[in-house]
PDB file of N, CA and C in Angstrom:
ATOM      1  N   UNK A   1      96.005  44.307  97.505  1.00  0.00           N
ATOM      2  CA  UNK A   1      96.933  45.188  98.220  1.00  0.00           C
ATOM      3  C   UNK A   1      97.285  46.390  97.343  1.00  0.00           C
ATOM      4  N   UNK A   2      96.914  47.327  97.744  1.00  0.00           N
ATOM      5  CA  UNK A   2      97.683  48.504  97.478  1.00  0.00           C
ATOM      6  C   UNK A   2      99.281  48.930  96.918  1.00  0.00           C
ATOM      7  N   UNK A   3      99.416  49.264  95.808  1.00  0.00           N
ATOM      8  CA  UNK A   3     101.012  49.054  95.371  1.00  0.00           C
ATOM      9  C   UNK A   3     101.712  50.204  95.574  1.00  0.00           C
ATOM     10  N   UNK A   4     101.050  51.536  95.950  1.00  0.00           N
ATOM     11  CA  UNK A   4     101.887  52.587  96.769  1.00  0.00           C
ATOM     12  C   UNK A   4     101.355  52.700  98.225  1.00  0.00           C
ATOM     13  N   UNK A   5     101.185  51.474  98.539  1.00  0.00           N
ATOM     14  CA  UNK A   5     100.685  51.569 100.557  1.00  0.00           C
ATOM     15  C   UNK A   5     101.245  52.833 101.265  1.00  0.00           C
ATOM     16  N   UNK A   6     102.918  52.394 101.234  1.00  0.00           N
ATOM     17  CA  UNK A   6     103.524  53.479 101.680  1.00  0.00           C
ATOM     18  C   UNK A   6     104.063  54.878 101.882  1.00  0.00           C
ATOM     19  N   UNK A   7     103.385  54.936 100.203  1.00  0.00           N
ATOM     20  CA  UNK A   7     103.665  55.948  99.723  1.00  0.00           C
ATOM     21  C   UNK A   7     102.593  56.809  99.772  1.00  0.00           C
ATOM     22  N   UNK A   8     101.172  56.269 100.024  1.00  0.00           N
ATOM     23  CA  UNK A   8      99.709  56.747 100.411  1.00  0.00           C
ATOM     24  C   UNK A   8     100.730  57.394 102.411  1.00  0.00           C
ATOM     25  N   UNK A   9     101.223  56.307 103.202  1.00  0.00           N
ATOM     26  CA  UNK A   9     100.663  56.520 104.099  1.00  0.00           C
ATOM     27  C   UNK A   9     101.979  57.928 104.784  1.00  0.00           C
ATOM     28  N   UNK A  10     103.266  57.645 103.450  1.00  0.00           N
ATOM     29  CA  UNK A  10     103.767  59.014 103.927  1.00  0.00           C
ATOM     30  C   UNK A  10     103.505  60.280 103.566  1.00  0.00           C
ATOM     31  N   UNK A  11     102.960  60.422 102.145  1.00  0.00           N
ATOM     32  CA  UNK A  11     102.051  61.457 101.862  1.00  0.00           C
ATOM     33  C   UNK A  11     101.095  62.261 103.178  1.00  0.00           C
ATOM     34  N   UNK A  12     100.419  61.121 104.082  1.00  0.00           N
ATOM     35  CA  UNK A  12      99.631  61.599 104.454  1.00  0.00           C
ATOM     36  C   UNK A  12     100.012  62.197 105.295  1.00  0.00           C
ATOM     37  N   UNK A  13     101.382  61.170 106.110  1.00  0.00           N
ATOM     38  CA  UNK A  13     101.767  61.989 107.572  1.00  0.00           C
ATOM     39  C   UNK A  13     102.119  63.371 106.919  1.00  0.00           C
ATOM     40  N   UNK A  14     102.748  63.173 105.487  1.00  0.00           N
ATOM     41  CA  UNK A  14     103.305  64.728 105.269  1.00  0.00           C
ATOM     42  C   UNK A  14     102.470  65.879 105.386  1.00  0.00           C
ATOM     43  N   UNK A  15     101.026  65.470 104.979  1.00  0.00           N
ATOM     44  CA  UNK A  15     100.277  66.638 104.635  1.00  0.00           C
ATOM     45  C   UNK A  15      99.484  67.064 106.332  1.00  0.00           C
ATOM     46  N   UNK A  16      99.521  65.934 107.006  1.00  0.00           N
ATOM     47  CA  UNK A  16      98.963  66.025 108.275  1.00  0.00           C
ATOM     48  C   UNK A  16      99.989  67.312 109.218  1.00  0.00           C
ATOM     49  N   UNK A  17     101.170  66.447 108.871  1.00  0.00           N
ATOM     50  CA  UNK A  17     102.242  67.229 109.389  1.00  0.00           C
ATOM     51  C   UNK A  17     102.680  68.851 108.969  1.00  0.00           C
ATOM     52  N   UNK A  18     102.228  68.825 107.656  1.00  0.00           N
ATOM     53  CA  UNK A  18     102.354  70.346 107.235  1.00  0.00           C
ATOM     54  C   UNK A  18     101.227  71.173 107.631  1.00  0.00           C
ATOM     55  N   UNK A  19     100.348  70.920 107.876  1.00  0.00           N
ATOM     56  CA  UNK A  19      99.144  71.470 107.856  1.00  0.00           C
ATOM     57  C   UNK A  19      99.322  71.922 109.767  1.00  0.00           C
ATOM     58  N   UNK A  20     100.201  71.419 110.245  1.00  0.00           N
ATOM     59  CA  UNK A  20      99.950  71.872 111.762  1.00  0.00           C
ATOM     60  C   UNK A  20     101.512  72.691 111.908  1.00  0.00           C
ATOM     61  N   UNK A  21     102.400  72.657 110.803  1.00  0.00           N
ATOM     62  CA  UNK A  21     103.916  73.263 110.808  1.00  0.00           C
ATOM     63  C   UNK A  21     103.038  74.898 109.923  1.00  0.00           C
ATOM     64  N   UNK A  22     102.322  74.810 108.821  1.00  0.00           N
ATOM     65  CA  UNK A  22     101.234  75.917 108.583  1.00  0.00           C
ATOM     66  C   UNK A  22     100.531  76.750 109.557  1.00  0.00           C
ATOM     67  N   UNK A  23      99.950  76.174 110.167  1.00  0.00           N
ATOM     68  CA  UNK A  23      99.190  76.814 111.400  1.00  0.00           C
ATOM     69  C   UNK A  23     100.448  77.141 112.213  1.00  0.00           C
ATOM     70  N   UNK A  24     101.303  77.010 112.555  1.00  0.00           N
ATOM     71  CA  UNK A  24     102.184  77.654 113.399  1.00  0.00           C
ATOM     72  C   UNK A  24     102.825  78.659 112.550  1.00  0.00           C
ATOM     73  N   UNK A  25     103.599  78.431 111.816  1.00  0.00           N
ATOM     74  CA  UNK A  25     104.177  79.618 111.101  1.00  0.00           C
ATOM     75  C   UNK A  25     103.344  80.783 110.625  1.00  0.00           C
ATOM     76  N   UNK A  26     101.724  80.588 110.046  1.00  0.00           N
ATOM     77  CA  UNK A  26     100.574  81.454 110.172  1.00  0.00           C
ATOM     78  C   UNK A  26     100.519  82.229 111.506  1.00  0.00           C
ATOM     79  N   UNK A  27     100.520  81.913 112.822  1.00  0.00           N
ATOM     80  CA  UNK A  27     100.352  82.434 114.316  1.00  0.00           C
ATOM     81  C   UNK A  27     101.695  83.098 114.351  1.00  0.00           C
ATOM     82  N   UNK A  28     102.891  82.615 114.347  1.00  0.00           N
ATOM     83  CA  UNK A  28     104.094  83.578 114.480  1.00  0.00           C
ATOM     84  C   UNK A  28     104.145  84.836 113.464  1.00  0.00           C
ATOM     85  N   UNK A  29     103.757  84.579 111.588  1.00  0.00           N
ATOM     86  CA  UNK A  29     103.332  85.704 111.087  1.00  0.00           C
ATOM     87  C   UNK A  29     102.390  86.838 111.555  1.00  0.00           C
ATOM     88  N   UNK A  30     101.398  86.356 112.170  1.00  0.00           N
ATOM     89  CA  UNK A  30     100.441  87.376 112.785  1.00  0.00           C
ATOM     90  C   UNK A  30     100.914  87.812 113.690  1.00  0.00           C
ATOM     91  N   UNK A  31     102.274  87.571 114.410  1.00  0.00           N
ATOM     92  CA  UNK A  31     102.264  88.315 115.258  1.00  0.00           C
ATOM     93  C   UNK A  31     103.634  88.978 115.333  1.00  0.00           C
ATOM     94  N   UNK A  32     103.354  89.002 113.600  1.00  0.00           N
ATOM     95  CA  UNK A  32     104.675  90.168 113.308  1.00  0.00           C
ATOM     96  C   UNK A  32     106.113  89.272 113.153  1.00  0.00           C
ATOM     97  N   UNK A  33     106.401  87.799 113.454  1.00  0.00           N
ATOM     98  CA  UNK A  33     107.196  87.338 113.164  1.00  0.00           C
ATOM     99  C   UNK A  33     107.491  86.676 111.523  1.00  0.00           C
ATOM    100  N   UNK A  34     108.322  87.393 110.958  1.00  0.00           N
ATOM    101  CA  UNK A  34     108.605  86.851 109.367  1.00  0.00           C
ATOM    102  C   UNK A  34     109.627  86.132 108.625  1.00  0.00           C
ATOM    103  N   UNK A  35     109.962  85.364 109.984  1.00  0.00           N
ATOM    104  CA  UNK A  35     111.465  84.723 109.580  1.00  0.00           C
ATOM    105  C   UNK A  35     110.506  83.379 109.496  1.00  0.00           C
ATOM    106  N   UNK A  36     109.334  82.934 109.263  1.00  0.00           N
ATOM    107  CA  UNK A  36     108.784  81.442 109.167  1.00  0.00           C
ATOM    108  C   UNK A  36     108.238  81.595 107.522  1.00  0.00           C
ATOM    109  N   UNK A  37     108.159  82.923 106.935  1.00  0.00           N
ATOM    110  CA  UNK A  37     107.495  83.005 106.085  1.00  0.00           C
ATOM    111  C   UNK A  37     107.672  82.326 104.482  1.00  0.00           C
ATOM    112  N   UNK A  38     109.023  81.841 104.684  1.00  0.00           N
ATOM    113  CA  UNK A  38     109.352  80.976 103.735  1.00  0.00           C
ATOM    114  C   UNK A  38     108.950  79.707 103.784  1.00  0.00           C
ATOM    115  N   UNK A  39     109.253  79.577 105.409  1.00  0.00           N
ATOM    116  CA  UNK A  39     109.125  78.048 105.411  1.00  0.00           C
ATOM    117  C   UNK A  39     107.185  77.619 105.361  1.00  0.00           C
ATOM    118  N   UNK A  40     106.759  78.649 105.587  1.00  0.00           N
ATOM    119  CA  UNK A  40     104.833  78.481 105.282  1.00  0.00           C
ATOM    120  C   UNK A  40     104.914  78.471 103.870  1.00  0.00           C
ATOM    121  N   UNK A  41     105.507  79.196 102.776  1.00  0.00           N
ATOM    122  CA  UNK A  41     105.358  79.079 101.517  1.00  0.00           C
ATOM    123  C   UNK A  41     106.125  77.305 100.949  1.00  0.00           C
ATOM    124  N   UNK A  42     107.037  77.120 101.532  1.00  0.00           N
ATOM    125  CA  UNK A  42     107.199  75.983 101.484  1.00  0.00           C
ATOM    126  C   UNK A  42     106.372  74.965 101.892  1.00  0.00           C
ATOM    127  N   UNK A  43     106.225  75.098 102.757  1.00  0.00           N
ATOM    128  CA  UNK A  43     105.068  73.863 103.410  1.00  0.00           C
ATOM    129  C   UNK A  43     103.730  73.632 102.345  1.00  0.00           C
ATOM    130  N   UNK A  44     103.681  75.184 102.297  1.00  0.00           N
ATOM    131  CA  UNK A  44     102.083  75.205 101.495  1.00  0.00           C
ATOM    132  C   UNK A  44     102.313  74.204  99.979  1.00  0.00           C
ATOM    133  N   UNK A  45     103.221  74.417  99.515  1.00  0.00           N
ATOM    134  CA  UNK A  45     103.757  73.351  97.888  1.00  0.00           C
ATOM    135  C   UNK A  45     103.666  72.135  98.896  1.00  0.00           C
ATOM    136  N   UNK A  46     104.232  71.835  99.972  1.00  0.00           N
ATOM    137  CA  UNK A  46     104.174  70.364 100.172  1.00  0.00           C
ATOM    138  C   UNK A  46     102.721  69.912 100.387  1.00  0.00           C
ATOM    139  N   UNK A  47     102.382  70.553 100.820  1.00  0.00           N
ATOM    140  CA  UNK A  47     100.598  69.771 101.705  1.00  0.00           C
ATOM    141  C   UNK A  47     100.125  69.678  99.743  1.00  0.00           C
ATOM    142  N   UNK A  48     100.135  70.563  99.371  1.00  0.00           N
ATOM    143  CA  UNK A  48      99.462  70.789  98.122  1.00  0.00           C
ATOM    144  C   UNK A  48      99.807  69.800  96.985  1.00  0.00           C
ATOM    145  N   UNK A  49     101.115  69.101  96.760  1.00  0.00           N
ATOM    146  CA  UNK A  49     101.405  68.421  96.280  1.00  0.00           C
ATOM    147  C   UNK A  49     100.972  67.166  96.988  1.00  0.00           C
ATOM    148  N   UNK A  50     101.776  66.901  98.033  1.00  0.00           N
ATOM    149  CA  UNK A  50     101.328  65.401  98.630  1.00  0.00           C
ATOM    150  C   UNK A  50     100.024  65.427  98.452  1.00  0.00           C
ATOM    151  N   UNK A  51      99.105  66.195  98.681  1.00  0.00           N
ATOM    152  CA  UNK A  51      97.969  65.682  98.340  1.00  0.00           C
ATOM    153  C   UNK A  51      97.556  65.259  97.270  1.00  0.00           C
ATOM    154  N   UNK A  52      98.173  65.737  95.846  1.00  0.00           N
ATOM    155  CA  UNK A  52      97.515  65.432  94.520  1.00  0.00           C
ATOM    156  C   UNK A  52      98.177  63.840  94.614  1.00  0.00           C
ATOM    157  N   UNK A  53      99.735  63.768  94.903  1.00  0.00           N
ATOM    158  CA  UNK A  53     100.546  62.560  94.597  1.00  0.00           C
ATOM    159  C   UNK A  53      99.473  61.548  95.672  1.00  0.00           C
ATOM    160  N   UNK A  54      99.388  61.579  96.891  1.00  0.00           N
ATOM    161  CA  UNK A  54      98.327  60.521  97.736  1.00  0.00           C
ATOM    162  C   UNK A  54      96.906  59.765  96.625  1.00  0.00           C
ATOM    163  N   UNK A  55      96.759  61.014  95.999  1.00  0.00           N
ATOM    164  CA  UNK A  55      95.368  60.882  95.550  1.00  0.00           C
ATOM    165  C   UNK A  55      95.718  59.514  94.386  1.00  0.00           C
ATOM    166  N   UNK A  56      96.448  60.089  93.902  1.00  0.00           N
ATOM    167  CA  UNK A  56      97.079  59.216  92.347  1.00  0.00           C
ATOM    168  C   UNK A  56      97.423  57.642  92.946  1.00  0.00           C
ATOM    169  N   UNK A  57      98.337  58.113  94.233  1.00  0.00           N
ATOM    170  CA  UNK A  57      98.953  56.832  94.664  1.00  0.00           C
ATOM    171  C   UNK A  57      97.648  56.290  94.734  1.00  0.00           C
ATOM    172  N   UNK A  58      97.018  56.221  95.837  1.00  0.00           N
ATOM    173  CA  UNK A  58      95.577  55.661  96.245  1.00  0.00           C
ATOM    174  C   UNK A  58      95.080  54.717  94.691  1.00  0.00           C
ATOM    175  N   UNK A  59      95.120  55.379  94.016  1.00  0.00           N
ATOM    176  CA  UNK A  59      94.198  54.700  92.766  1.00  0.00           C
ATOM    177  C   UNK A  59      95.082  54.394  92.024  1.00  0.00           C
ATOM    178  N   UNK A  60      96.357  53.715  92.112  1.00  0.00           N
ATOM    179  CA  UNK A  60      97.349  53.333  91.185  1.00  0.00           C
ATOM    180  C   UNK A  60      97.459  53.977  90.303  1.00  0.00           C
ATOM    181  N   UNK A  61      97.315  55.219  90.249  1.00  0.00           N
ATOM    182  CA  UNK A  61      97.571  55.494  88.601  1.00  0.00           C
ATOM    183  C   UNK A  61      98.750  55.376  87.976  1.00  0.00           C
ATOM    184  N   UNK A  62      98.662  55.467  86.948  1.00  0.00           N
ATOM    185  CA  UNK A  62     100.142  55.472  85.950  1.00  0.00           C
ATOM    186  C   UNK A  62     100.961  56.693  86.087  1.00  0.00           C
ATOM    187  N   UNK A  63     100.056  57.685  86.733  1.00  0.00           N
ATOM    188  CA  UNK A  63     100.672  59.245  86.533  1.00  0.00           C
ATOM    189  C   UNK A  63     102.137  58.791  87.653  1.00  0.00           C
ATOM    190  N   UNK A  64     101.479  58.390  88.518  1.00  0.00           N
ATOM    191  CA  UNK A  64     102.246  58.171  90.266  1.00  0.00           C
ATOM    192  C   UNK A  64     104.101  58.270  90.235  1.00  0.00           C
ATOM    193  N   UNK A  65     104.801  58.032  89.384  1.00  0.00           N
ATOM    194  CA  UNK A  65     105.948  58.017  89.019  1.00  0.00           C
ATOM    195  C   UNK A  65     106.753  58.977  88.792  1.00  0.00           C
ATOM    196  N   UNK A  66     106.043  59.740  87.412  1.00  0.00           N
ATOM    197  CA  UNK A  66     106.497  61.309  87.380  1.00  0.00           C
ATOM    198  C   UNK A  66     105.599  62.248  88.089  1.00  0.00           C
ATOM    199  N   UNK A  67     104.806  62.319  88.865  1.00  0.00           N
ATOM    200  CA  UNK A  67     104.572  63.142  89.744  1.00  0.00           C
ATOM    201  C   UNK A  67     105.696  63.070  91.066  1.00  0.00           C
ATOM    202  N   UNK A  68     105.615  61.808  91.565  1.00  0.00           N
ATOM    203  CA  UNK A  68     106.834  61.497  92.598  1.00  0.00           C
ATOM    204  C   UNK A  68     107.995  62.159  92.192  1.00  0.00           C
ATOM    205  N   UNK A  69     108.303  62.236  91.169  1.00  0.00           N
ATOM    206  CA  UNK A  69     109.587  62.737  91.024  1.00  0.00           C
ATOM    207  C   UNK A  69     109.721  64.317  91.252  1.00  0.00           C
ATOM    208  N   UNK A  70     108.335  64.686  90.545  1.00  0.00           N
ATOM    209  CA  UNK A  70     108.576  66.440  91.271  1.00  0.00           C
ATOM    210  C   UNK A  70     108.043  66.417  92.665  1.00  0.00           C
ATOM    211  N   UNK A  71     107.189  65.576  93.228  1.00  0.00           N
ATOM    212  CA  UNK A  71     107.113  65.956  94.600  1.00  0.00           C
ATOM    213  C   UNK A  71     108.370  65.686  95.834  1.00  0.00           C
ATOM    214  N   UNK A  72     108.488  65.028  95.388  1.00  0.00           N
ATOM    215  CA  UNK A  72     110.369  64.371  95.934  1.00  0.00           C
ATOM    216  C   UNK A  72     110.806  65.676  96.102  1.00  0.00           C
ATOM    217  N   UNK A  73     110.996  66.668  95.014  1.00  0.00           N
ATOM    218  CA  UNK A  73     112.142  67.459  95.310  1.00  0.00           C
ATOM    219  C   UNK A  73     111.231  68.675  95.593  1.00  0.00           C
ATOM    220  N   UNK A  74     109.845  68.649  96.023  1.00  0.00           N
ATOM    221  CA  UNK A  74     109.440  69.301  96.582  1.00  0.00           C
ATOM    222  C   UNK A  74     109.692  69.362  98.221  1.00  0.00           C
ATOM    223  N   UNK A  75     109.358  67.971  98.476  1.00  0.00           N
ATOM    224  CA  UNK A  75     110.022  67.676  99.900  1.00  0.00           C
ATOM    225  C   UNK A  75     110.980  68.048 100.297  1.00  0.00           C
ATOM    226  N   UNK A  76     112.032  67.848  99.524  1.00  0.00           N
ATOM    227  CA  UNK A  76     112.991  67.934  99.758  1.00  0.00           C
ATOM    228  C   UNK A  76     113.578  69.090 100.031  1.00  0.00           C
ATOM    229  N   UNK A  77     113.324  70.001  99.562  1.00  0.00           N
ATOM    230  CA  UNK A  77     112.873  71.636  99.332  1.00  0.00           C
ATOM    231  C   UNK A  77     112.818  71.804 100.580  1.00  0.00           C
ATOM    232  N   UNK A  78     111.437  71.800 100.999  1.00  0.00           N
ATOM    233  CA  UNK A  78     110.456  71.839 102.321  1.00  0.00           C
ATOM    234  C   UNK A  78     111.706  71.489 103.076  1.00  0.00           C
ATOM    235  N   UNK A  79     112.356  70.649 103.093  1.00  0.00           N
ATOM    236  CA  UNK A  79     112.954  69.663 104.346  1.00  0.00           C
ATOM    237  C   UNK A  79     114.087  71.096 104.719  1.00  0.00           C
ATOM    238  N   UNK A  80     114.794  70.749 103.833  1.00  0.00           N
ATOM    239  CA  UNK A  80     115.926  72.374 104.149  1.00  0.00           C
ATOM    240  C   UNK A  80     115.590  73.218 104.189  1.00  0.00           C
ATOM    241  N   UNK A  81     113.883  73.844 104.721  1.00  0.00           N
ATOM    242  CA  UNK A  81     114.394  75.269 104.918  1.00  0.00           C
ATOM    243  C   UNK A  81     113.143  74.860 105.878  1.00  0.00           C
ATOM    244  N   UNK A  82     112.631  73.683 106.847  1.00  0.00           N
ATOM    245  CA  UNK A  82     112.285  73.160 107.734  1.00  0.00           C
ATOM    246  C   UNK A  82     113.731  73.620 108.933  1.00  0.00           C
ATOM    247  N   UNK A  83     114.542  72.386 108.461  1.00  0.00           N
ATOM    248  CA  UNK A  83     115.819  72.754 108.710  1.00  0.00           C
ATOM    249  C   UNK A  83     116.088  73.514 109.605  1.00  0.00           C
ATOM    250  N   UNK A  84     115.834  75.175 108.895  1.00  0.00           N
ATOM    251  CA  UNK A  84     116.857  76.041 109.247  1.00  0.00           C
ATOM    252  C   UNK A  84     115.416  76.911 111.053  1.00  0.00           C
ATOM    253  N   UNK A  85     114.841  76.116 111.112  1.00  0.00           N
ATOM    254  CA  UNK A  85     113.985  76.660 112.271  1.00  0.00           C
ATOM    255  C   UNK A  85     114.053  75.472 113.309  1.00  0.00           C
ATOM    256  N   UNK A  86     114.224  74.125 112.951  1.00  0.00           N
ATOM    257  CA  UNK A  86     113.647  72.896 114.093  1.00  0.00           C
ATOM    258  C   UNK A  86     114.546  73.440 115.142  1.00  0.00           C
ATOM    259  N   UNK A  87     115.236  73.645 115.435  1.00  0.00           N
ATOM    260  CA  UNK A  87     116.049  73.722 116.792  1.00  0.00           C
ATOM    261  C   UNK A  87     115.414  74.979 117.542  1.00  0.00           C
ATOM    262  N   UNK A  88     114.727  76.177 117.180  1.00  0.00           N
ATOM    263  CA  UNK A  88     113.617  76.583 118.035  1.00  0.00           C
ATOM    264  C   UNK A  88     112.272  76.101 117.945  1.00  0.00           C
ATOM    265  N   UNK A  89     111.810  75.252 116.758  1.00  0.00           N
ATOM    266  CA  UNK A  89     110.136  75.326 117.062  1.00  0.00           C
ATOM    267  C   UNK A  89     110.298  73.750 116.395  1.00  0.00           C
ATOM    268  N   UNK A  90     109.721  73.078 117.598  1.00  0.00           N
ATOM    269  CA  UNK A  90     109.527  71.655 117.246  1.00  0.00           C
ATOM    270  C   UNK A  90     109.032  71.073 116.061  1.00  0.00           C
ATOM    271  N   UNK A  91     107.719  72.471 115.878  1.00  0.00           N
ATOM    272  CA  UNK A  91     106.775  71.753 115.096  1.00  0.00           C
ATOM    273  C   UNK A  91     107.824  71.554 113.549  1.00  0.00           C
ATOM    274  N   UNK A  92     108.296  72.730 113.302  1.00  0.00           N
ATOM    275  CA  UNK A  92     109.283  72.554 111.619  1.00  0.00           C
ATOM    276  C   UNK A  92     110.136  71.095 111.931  1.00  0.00           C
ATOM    277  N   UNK A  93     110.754  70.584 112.992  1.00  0.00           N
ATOM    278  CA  UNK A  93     111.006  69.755 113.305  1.00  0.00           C
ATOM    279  C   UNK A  93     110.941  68.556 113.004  1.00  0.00           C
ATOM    280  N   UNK A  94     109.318  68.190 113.267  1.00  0.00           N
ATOM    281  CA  UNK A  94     108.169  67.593 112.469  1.00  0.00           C
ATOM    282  C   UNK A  94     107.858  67.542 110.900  1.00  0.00           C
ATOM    283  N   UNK A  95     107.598  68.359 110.682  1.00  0.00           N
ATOM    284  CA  UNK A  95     107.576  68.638 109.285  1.00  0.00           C
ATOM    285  C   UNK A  95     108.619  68.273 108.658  1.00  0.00           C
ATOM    286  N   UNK A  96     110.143  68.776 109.210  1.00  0.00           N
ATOM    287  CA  UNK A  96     111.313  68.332 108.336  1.00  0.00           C
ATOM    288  C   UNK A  96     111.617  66.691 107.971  1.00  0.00           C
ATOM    289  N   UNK A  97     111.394  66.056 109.004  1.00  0.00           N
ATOM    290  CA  UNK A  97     111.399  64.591 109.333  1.00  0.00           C
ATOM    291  C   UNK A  97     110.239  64.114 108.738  1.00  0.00           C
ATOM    292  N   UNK A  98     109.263  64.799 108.560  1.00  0.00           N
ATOM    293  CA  UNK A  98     107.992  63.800 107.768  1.00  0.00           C
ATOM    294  C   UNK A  98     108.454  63.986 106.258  1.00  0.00           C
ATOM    295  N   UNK A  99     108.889  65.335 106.084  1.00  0.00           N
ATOM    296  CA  UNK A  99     109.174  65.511 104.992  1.00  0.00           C
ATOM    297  C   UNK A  99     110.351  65.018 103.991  1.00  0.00           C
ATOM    298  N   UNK A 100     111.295  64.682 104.794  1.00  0.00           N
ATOM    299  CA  UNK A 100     112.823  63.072 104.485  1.00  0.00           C
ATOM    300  C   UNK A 100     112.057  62.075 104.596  1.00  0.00           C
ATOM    301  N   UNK A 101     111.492  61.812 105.120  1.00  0.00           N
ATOM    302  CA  UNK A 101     110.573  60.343 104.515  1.00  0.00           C
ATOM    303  C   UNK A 101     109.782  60.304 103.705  1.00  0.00           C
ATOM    304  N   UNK A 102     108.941  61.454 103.599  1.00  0.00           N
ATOM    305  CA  UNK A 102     108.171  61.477 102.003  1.00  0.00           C
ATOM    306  C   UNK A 102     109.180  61.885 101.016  1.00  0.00           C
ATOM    307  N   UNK A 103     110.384  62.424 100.878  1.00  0.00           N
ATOM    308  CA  UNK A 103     110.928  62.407  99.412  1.00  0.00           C
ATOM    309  C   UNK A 103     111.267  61.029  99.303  1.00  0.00           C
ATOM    310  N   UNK A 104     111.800  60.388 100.224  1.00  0.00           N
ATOM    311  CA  UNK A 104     112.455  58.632  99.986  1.00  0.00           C
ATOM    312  C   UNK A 104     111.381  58.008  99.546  1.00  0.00           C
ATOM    313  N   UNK A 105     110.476  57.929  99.956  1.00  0.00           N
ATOM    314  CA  UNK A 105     109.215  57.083  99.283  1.00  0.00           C
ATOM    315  C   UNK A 105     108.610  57.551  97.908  1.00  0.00           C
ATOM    316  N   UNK A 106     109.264  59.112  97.552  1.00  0.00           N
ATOM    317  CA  UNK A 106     108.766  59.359  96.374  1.00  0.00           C
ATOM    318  C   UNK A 106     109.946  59.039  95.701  1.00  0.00           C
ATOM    319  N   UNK A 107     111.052  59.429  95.781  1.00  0.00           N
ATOM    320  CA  UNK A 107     112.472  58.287  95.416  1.00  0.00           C
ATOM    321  C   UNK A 107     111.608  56.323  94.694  1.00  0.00           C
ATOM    322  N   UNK A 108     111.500  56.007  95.466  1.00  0.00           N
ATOM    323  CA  UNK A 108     111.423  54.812  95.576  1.00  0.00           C
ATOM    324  C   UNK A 108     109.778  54.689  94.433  1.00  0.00           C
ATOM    325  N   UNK A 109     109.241  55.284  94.682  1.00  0.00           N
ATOM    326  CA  UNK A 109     108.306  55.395  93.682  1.00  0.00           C
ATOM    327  C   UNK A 109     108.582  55.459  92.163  1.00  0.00           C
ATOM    328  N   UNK A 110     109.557  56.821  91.924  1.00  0.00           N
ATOM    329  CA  UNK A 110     110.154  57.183  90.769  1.00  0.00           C
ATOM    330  C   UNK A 110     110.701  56.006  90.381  1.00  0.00           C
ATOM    331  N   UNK A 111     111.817  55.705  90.492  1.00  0.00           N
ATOM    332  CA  UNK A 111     112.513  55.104  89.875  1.00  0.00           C
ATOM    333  C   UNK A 111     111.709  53.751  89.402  1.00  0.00           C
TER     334      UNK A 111
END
């Protein structure tokens, strides 16, 4: 059994989930809208991180601990300024909520 299962499988929703909260905030930039443009620079650290932390988790490494700890507050990051859009665009919505469950599991990792 896998000793970061969960932590593989919220990584993933995270990066799944950013990667389609990306593509939207990309389409509203192109079309001249720039109030998402933080939250795409945000997202982009999350997909980018969860992915290295998934990778580590996956293969137990030893790294998995203190990486969690900066990706945690990467999420976490992401999550509040998700936040400040979900109540017009679902998708940040998404993202914000995948993204409170991947800092807790990187929480729970860390420590």
């Amino acid at each position: 059994m896998m000793k970061y299962h969960d932590l593989v499988v919220a990584t993933s929703h995270c990066v799944n989930t950013g990667d389609v909260c990306i593509a939207h905030c990309l389409t509203l930039l192109g079309n001249g809208e720039k109030e998402l443009a933080a939250c795409a620079k945000s997202v982009q650290d999350v997909t980018a991180s969860c992915t290295a932390l998934r990778q580590l988790a996956a293969a137990n490494s030893p790294h998995v601990a203190k990486l969690a700890a900066v990706v945690g507050d990467i999420c976490s990051d992401c999550e509040t300024e998700c936040r400040k859009h979900e109540a017009k665009h679902s998708v940040c919505h998404d993202c914000a909520e995948a993204c409170a469950q991947c800092a807790k599991e990187c929480q729970k990792a860390a420590a």
